[in-house]
Protein backbone atom coordinates (compact mmCIF):
# COMPACT_ATOMS: atom_id res chain seq x y z
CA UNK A 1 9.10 4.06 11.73
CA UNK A 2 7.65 3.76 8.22
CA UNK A 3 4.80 1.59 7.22
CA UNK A 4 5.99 -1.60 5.36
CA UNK A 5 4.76 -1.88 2.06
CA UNK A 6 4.01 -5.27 -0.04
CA UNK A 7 7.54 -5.91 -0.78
CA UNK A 8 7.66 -7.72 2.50
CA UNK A 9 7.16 -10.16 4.65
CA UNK A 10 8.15 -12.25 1.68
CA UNK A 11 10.34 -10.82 -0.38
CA UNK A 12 9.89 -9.75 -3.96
CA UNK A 13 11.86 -11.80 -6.83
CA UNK A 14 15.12 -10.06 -8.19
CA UNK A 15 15.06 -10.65 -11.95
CA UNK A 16 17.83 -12.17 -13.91
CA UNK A 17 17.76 -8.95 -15.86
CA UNK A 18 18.30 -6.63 -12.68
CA UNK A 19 20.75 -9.46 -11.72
CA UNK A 20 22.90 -9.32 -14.98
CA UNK A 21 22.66 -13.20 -15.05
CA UNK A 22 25.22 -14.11 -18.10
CA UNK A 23 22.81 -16.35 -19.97
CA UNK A 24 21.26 -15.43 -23.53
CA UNK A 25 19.24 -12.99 -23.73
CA UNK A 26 15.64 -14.95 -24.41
CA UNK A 27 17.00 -16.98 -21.48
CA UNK A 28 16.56 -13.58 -19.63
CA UNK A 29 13.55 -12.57 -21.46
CA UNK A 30 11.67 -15.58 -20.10
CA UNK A 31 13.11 -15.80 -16.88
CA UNK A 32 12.72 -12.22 -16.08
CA UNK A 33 9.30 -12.09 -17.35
CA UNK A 34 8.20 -15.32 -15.13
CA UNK A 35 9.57 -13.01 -11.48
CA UNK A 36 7.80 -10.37 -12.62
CA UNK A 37 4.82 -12.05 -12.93
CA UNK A 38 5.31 -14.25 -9.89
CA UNK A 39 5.31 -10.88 -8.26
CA UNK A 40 2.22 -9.62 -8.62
CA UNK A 41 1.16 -12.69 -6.80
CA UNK A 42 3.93 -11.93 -4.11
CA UNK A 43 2.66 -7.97 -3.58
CA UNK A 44 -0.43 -9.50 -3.50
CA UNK A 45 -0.05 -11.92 -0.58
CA UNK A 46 1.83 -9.59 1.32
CA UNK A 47 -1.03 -6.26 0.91
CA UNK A 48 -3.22 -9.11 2.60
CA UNK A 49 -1.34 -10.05 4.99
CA UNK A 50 -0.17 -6.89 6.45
CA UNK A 51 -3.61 -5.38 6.21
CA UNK A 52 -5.40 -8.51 7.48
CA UNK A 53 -5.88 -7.16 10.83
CA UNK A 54 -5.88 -3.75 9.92
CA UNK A 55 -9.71 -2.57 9.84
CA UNK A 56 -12.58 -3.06 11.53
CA UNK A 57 -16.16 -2.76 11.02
CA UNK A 58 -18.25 -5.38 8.96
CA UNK A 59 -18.23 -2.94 5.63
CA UNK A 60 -14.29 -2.95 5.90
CA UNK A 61 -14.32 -6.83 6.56
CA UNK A 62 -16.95 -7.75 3.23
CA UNK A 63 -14.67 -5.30 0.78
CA UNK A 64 -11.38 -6.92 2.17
CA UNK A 65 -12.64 -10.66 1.85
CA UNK A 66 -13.70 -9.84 -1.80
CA UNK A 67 -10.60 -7.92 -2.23
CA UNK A 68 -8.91 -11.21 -1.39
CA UNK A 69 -10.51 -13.51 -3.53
CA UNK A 70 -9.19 -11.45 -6.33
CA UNK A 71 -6.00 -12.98 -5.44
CA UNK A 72 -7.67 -16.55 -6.11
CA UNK A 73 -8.47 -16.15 -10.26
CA UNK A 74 -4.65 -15.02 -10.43
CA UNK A 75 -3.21 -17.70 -9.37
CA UNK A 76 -5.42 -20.36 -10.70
CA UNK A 77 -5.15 -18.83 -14.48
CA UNK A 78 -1.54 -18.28 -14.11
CA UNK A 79 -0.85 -22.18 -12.65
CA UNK A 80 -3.44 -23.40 -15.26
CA UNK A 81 -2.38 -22.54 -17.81
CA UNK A 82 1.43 -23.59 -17.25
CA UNK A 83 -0.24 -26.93 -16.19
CA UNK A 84 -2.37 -26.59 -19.81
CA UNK A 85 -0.34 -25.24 -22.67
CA UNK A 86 3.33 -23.96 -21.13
CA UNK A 87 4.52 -26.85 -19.77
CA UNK A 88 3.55 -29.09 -22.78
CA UNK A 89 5.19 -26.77 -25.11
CA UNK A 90 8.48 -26.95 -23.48
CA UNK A 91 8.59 -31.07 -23.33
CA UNK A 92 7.64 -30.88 -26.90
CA UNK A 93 10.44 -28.54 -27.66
CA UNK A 94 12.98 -30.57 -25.67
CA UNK A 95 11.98 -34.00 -26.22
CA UNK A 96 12.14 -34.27 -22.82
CA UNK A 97 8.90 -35.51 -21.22
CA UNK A 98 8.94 -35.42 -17.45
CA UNK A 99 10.89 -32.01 -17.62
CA UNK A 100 8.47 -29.50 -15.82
CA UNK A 101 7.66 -32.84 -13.29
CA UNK A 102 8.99 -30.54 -10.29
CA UNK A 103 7.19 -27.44 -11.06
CA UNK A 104 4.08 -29.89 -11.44
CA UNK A 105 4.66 -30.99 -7.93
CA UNK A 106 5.36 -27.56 -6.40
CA UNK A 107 1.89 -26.66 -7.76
CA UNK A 108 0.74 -29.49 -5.43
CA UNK A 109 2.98 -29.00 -2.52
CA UNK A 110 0.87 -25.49 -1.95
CA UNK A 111 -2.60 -26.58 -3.41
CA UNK A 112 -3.90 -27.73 -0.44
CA UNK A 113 -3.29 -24.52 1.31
CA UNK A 114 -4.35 -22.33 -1.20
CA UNK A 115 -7.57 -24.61 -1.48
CA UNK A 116 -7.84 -23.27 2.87
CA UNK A 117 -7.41 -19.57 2.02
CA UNK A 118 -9.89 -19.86 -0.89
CA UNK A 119 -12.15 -21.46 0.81
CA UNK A 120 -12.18 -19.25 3.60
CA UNK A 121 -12.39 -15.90 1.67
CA UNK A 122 -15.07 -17.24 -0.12
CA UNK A 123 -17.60 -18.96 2.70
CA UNK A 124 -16.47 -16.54 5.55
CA UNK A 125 -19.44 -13.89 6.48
CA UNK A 126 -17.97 -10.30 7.11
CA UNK A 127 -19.50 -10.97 10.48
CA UNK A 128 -17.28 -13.87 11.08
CA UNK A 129 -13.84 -12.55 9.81
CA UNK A 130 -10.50 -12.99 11.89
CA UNK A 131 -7.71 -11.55 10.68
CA UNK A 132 -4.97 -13.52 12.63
CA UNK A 133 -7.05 -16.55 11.64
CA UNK A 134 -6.44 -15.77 7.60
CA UNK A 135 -2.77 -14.62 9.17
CA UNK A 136 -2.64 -18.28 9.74
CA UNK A 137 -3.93 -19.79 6.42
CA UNK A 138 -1.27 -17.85 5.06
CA UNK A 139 1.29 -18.70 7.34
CA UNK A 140 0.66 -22.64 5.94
CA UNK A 141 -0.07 -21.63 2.24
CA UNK A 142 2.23 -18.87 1.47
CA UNK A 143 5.55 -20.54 2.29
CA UNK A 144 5.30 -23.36 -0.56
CA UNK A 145 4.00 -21.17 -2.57
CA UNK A 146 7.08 -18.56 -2.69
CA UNK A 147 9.48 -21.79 -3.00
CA UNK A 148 7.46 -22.42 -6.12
CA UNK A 149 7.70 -18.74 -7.70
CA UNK A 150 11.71 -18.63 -7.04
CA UNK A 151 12.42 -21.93 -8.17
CA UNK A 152 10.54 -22.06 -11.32
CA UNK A 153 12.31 -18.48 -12.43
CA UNK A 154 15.86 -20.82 -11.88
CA UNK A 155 14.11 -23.72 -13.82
CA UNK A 156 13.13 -21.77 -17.05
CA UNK A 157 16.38 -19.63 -17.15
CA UNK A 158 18.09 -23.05 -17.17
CA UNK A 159 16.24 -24.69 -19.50
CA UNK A 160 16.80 -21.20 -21.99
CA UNK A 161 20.52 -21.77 -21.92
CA UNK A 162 20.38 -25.82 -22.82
CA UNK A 163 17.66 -25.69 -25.22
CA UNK A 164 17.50 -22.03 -26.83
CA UNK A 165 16.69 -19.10 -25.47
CA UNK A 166 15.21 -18.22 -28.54
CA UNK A 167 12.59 -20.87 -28.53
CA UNK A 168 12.12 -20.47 -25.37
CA UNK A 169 11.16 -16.94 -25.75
CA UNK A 170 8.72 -17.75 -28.46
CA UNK A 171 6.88 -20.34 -26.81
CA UNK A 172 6.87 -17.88 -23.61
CA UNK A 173 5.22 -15.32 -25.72
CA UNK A 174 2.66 -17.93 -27.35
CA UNK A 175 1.70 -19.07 -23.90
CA UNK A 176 1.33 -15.64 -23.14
CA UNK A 177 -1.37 -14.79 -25.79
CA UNK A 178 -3.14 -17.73 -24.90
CA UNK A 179 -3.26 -16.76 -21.60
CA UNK A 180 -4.67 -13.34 -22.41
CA UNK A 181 -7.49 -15.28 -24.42
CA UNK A 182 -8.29 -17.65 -21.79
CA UNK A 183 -8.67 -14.93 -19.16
CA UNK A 184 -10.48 -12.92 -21.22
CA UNK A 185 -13.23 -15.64 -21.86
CA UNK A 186 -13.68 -17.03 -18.51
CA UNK A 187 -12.87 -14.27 -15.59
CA UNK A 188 -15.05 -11.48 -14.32
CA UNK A 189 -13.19 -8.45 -15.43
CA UNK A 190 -14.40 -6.50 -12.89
CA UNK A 191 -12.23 -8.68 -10.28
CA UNK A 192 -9.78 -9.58 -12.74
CA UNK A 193 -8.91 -6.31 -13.67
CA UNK A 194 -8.39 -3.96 -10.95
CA UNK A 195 -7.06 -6.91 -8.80
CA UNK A 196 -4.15 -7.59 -11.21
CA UNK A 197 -3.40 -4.17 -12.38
CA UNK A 198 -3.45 -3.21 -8.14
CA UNK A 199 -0.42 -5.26 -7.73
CA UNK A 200 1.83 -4.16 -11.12
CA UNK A 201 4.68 -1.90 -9.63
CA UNK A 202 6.21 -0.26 -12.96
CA UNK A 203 8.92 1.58 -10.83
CA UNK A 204 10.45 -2.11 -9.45
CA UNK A 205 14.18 -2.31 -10.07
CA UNK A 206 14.13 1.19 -10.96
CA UNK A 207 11.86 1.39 -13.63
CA UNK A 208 13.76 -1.45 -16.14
CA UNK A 209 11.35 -3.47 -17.51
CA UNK A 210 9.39 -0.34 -19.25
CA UNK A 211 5.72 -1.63 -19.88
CA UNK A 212 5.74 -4.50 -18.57
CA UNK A 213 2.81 -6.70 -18.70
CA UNK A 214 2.32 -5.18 -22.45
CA UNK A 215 -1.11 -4.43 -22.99
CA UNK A 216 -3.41 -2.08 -25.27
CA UNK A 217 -2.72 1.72 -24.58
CA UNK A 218 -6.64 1.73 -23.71
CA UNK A 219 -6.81 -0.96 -21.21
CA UNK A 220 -5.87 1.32 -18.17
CA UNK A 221 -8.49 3.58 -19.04
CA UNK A 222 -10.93 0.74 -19.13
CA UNK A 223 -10.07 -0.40 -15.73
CA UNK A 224 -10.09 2.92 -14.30
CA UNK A 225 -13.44 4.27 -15.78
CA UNK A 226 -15.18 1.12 -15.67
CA UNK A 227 -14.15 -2.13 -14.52
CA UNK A 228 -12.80 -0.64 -10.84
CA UNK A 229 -15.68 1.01 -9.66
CA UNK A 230 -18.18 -1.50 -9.06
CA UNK A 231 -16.15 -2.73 -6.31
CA UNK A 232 -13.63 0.33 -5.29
CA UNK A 233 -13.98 -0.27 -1.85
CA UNK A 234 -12.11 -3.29 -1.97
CA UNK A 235 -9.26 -2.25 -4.57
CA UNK A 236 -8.40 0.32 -1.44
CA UNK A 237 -6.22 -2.73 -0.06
CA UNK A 238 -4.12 -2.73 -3.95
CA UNK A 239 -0.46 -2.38 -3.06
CA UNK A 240 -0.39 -0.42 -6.15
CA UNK A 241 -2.03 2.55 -8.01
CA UNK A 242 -1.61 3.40 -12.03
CA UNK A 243 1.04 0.86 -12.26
CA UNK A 244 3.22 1.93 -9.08
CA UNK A 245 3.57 1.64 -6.07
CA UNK A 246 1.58 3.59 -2.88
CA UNK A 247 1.13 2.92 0.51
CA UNK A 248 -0.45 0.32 2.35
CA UNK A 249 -3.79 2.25 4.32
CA UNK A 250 -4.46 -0.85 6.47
CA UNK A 251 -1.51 -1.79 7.70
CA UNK A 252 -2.14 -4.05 11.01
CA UNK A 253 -0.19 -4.56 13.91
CA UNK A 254 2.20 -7.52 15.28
CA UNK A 255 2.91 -8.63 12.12
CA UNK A 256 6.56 -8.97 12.78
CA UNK A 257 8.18 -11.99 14.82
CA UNK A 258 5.38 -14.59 12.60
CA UNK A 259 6.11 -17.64 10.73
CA UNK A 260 5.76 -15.48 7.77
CA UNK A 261 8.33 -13.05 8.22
CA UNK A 262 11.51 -15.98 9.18
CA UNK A 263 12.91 -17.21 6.10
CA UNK A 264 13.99 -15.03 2.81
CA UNK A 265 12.74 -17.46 0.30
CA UNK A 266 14.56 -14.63 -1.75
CA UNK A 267 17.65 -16.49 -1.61
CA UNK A 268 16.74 -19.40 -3.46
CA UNK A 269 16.86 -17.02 -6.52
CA UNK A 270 20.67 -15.85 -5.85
C-alpha cells in the first residue's frame, strides 16, 4: 500500500481554473489564486498530521515541534492581513460594508483552536510531546478551519462576477504586494521561508498554474543556500521539495478511521 502524502486526510482545494468555472476570468484569477494559497496551509496540516506520530527520539520530537510552528506565522499573516487591508478594499469597492462579515466570523469559528495547537507547539518540551495528543488539537482546529479555506474561494469568485472581476483582480494583486511587505518586515525568514516554500506543489492540477506564488528568480536560491539550513532538520517533515511534491518520511500509523479523515470538506467547493 503506498504512503499517503499531504493531499489527504483533508483534501486539497480544486481551483475554479482546473474546474473550468464559467465566470470572468479575474473572477478566476482571484478565486484560483485564494485555493492555491489556502493550500499550502492544507499540505501543511496534513504533513503534520500524518507524521505526528511518526518518530521518536527527543531530537526528532524538538525539530518536528519547530517544524510545526512554522505552520503558525502562515496562517496568522495570511488571516491578518485579509482582516487588515483585503477585506476593507473589497467593502470599499462594493459599497457594501458588512460584505466579508462571514469570512470575519469563520476566522473566529477556528481561532480558538488554532490558539490550542499554537500554544502547544510552542510551550511543549520535546520531552513532553504526544503525537495523538497534537492528533487531537487538530482533530478540533482543523475542521473549521478547512470550512473557512473552501468557502471563502466560493465567496470571492462570487463577489468577481457581481462587482468586476477586473477590480477584483487588482485589489487581489495590491493585497498581495502588501502582503509580501508585511512579511518581509516582521517574520523570521529562516521559518518563514523554508516552511512556506515546503508546502508549494508546482505539479498540482498538472502543472497549470506555472509559477505560482510569483516571486524573484533568486529567491529559491536564497532559501536553499541560506535561509533552510539553520533549521534543516525540521524542514525534513515539508510535504514538498523545490516546489513539488515528495514523500512523506514520517508517516505514522492509525491515522485512518479519525475524526479527521470523515468528512470531504472538498465538497463545499463543487
Amino acid at each position: 500500500m503506498a504512503k499517503p502524502w499531504a493531499d489527504e486526510p483533508y483534501p486539497l482545494i480544486t481551483t475554479p481554473a482546473a474546474r473550468n468555472v464559467k465566470a470572468s476570468p479575474g473572477s478566476i484569477y482571484v478565486a484560483t489564486g485564494m485555493a492555491l494559497a489556502h493550500n499550502v496551509m492544507i499540505r501543511y496540516i496534513n504533513s503534520i498530521y500524518l507524521q505526528a506520530t511518526g518518530f521518536s527520539g527527543v531530537r526528532d520530537a524538538d525539530a518536528f515541534l519547530l517544524y510545526c510552528r512554522g505552520l503558525c506565522p502562515i496562517i496568522h499573516n495570511h488571516h491578518d492581513s485579509e482582516e487588515k487591508s483585503f477585506f476593507p478594499m473589497i467593502e470599499k469597492l462594493t459599497n457594501s460594508p458588512g460584505i466579508m462579515d462571514q469570512s470575519i466570523q469563520e476566522h473566529k469559528d477556528f481561532e480558538n483552536g488554532f490558539h490550542t495547537f499554537e500554544k502547544y507547539v510552542i510551550e511543549t518540551a520535546a520531552t513532553e510531546y504526544d503525537g495523538n495528543a497534537l492528533r487531537s488539537i487538530l482533530d478540533d482546529f482543523a475542521p473549521p478551519l478547512l470550512r473557512h479555506l473552501n468557502a471563502e474561494v466560493l465567496t470571492l469568485l462570487s463577489i468577481g462576477e457581481r462587482f468586476g472581476g477586473d477590480k477584483l483582480q487588482k485589489l487581489y494583486d495590491d493585497c498581495e504586494a502588501e502582503i509580501v511587505k508585511d512579511t518581509q518586515a516582521k517574520s523570521d525568514p529562516f521559518i518563514m521561508l523554508p516552511a512556506g516554500f515546503g508546502a508549494v506543489d508546482r505539479t498540482f492540477e498538472s502543472g497549470i498554474h506555472g509559477k505560482w506564488p510569483p516571486f524573484p528568480w533568486f529567491v529559491p536560491y536564497l532559501n536553499k543556500f541560506i535561509f533552510y539550513r539553520r533549521h534543516s532538520s525540521s524542514w525534513r517533515f515539508s510535504p514538498c521539495s523545490n516546489l513539488k511534491r515528495r514523500e512523506l518520511q514520517f508517516v505514522g500509523d492509525n491515522w485512518k478511521g479519525t475524526k479527521a479523515f470523515t468528512e470531504d470538506w472538498s465538497m463545499l467547493g463543487k
